[in-house]
Protein backbone atom coordinates (compact mmCIF):
# COMPACT_ATOMS: atom_id res chain seq x y z
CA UNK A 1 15.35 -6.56 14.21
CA UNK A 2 12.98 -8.34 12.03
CA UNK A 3 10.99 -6.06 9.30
CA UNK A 4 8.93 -7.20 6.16
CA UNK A 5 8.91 -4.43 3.72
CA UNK A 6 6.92 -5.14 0.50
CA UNK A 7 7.22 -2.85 -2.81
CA UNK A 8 3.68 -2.94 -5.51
CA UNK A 9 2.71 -0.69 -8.33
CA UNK A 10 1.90 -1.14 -11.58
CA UNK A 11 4.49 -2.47 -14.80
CA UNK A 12 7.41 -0.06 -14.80
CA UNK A 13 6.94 1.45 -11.33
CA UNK A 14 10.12 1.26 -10.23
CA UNK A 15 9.78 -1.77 -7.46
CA UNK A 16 13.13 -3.08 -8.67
CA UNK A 17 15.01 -0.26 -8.12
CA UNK A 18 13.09 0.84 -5.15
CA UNK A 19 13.73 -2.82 -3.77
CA UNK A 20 17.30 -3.21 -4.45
CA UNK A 21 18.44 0.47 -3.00
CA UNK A 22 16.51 -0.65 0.17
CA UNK A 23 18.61 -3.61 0.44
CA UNK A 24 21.92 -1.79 0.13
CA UNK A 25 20.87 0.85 2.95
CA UNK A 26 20.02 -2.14 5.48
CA UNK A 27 23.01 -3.61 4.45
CA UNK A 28 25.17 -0.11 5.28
CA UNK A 29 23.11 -0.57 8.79
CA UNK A 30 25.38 -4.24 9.30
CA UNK A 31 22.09 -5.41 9.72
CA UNK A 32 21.44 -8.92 7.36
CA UNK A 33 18.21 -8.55 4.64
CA UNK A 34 16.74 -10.93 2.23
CA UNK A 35 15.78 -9.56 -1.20
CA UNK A 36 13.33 -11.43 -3.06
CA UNK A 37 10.33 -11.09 -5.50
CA UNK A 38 7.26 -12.51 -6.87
CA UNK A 39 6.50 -15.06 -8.50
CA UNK A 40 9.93 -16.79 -7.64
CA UNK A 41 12.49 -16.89 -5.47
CA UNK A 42 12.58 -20.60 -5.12
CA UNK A 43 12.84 -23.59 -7.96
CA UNK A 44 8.95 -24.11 -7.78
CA UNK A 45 7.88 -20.89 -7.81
CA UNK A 46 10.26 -19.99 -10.76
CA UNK A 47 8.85 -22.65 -12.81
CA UNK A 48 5.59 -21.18 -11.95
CA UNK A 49 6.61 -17.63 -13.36
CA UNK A 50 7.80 -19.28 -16.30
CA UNK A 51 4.03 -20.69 -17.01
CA UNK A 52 3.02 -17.41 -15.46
CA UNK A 53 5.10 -14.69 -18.46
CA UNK A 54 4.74 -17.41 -21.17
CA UNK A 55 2.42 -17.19 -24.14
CA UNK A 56 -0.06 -20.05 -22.72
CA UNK A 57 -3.98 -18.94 -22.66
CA UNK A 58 -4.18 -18.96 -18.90
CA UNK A 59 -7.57 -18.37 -17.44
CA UNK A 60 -8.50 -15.87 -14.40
CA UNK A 61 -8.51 -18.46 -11.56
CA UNK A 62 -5.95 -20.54 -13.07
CA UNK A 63 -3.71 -17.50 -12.92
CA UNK A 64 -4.76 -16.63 -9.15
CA UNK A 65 -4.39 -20.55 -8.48
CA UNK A 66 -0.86 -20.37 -10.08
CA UNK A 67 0.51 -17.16 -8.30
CA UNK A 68 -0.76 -18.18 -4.91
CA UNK A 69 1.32 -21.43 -5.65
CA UNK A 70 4.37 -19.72 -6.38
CA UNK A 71 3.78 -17.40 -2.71
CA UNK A 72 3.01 -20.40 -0.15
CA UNK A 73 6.65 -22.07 -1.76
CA UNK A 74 8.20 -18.50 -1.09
CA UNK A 75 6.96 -17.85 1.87
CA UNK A 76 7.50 -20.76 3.63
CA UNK A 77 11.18 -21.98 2.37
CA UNK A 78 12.23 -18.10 2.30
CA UNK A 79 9.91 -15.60 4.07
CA UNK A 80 9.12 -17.00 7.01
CA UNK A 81 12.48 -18.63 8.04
CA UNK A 82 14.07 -15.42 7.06
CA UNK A 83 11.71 -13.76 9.82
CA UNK A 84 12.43 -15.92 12.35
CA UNK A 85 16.33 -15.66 12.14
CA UNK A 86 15.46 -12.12 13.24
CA UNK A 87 16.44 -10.42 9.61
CA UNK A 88 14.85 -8.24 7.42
CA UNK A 89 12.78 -9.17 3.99
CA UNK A 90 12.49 -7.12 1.24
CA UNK A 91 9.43 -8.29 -1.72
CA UNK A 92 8.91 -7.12 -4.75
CA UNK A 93 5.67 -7.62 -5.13
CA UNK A 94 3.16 -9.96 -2.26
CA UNK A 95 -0.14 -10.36 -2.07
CA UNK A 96 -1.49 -7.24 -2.73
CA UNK A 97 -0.40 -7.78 -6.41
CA UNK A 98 -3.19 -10.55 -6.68
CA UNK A 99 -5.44 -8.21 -5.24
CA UNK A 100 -5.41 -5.39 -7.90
CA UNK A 101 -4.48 -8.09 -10.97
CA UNK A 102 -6.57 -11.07 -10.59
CA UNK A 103 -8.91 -8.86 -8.11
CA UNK A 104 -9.53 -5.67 -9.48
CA UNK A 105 -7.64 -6.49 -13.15
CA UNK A 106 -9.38 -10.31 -13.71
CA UNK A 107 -12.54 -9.79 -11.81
CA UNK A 108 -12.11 -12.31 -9.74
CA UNK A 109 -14.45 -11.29 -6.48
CA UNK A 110 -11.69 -10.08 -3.69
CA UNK A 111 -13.06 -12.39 -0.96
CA UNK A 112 -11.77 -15.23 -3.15
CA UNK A 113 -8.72 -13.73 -3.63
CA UNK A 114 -8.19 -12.42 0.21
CA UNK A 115 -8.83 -16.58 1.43
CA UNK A 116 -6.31 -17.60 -0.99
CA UNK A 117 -3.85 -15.37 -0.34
CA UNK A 118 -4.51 -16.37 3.63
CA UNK A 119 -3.85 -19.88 2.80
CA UNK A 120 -0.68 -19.67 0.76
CA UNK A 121 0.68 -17.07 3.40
CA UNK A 122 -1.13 -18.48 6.34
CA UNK A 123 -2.19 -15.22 6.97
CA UNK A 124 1.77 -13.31 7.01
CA UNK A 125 1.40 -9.74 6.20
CA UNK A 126 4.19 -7.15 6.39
CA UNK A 127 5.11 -4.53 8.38
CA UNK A 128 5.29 -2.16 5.80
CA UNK A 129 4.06 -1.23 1.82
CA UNK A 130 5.42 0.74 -0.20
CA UNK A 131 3.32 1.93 -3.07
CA UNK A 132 4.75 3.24 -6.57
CA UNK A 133 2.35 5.06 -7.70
CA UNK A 134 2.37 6.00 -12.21
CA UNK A 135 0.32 6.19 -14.61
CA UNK A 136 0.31 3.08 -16.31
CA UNK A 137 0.89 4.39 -19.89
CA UNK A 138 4.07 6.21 -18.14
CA UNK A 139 5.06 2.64 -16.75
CA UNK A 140 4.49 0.95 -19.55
CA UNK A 141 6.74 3.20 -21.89
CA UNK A 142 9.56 2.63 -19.37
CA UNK A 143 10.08 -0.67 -20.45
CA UNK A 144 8.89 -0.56 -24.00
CA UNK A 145 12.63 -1.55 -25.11
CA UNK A 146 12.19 -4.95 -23.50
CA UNK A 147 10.23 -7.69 -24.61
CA UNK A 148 6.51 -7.53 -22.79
CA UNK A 149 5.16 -10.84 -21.43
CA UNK A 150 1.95 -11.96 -20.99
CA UNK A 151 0.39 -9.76 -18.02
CA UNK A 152 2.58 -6.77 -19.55
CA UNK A 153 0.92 -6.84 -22.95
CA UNK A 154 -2.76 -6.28 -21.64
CA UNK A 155 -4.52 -3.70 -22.82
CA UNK A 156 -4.33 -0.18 -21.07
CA UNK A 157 -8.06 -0.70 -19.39
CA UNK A 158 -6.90 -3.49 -17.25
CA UNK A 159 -3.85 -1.72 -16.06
CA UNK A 160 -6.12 1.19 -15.44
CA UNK A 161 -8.01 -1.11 -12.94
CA UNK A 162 -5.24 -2.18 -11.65
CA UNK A 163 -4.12 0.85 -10.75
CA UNK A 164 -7.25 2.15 -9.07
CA UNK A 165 -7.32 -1.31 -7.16
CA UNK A 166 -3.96 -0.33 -5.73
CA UNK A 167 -5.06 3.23 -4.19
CA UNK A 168 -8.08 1.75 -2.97
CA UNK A 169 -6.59 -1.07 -1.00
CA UNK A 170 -3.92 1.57 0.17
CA UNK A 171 -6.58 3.82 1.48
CA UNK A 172 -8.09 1.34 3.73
CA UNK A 173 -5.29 0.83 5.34
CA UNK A 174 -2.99 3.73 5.51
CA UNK A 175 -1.39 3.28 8.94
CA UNK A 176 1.03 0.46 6.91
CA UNK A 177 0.91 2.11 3.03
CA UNK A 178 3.10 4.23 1.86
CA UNK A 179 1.83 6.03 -1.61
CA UNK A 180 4.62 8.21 -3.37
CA UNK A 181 4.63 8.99 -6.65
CA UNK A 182 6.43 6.74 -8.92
CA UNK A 183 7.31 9.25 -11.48
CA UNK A 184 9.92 11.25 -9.46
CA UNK A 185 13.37 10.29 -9.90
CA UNK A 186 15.00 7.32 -7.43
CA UNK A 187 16.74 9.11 -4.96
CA UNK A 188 14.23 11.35 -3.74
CA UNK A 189 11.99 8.08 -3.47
CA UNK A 190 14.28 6.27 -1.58
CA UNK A 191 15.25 8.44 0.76
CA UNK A 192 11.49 8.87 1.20
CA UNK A 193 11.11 5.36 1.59
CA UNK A 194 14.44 5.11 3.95
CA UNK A 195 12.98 7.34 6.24
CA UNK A 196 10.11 5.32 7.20
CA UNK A 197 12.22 1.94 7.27
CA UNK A 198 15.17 3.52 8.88
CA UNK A 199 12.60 4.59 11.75
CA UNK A 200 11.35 0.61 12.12
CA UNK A 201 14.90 -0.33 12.37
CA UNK A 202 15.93 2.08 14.98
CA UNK A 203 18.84 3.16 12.57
C-alpha cells in the first residue's frame, strides 16, 4: 500500500534518525519504501543543494526559486513513480520546509511560496507529517561538532521564526500533523511515530 510520510523540524531535530528508523520498520513489514530527502535525491537537485549549503550570497527568492527546483526534479523522477509502483516514500524534509524558511524565516509572503510549491509538486501532498518539535538553540547545539552551512549559521531569530512557522502550519491542519517533541530520546519517538504509520499500513 502506497503511503507518503514526510519528517520537518528545525536544524538538529532529529528528521534523519526519525526518517531512517521508519524505513527499517516498513522494511521488517516486507513491504518496499523509498527513503529520500530534500534538496536532493537526484543529480540536479544535488547540484542544487550544493549552491543551496555553499557560501554564495543567495537572495530570498533566489533561494525559494532554487529549492522548488531541486523538489519538481525529486518529485517527478523519484516521488511520484515511487507512488505509483504502489510503495511507500519516506522525505526528509518537503514543502513545508519552504514554508517556515523562505515563508516564515525569509519573509517571503506564503501565497508565493504555497503556488510554487504547487507547481514544482503539481500539487502532491502526503499522507502524513511528522513534526520534530525543539527548541532551536537545543537543535542547534546537537550538531555544533559539524561544520554549519549556510541556512545553519543564521542567527537564532530566524530559526525562532521558523519554528513558530512550523506549529502554526501544523495547527491548521492537524488531521495529517503529527507534533512530538523532538527532545525525547529516539525510541520513544519512533514508536510514537510507528504507531500512526503502522495503522496506514494495516501492519
Amino acid at each position: 500500500m502506497e503511503v507518503f510520510v514526510v519528517f520537518e523540524g528545525v536544524e538538529g531535530s532529529g528528521k534523519t534518525t526519525q526518517s531512517r528508523e521508519l524505513e527499517r520498520r516498513i522494511v521488517s513489514t516486507r513491504r518496499a519504501v523509498t527513503r529520500v530527502h530534500e534538496p536532493g535525491g537526484t543529480p540536479v537537485a544535488d547540484s542544487i543543494s550544493q549552491l543551496l549549503k555553499g557560501a554564495y550570497d543567495i537572495g530570498p527568492l533566489d533561494e525559494l526559486l532554487l529549492f522548488s527546483a531541486a523538489r519538481a526534479s525529486l518529485v517527478a523522477s523519484v516521488i511520484r513513480p515511487t507512488l505509483k509502483r504502489g510503495d511507500a516514500v519516506v522525505c526528509d524534509r518537503y514543502i513545508y520546509s519552504t514554508l517556515a524558511y523562505q515563508g516564515y524565516g525569509r519573509g517571503i509572503p506564503l501565497d508565493t511560496v504555497r503556488k510554487l510549491n504547487d507547481i514544482a509538486t503539481e500539487t502532491l501532498e502526503p499522507d502524513l507529517i511528522v513534526l520534530l518539535d525543539l527548541e532551536p538553540g537545543q537543535g542547534l547545539s546537537r550538531i555544533a561538532d559539524r561544520p554549519l552551512d549556510r541556512i545553519e549559521q543564521e542567527r537564532q531569530e530566524f530559526h525562532q521564526r521558523v519554528r513558530a512557522g512550523y506549529l502554526e502550519l501544523a495547527s491548521e491542519d492537524p488531521e495529517r500533523w503529527l507534533v512530538l517533541d523532538g527532545s525525547l530520546s529516539a525510541e520513544p519517538l519512533s514508536d510514537s511515530v510507528w504507531s500512526r504509520v503502522s495503522d496506514m499500513l494495516g501492519a
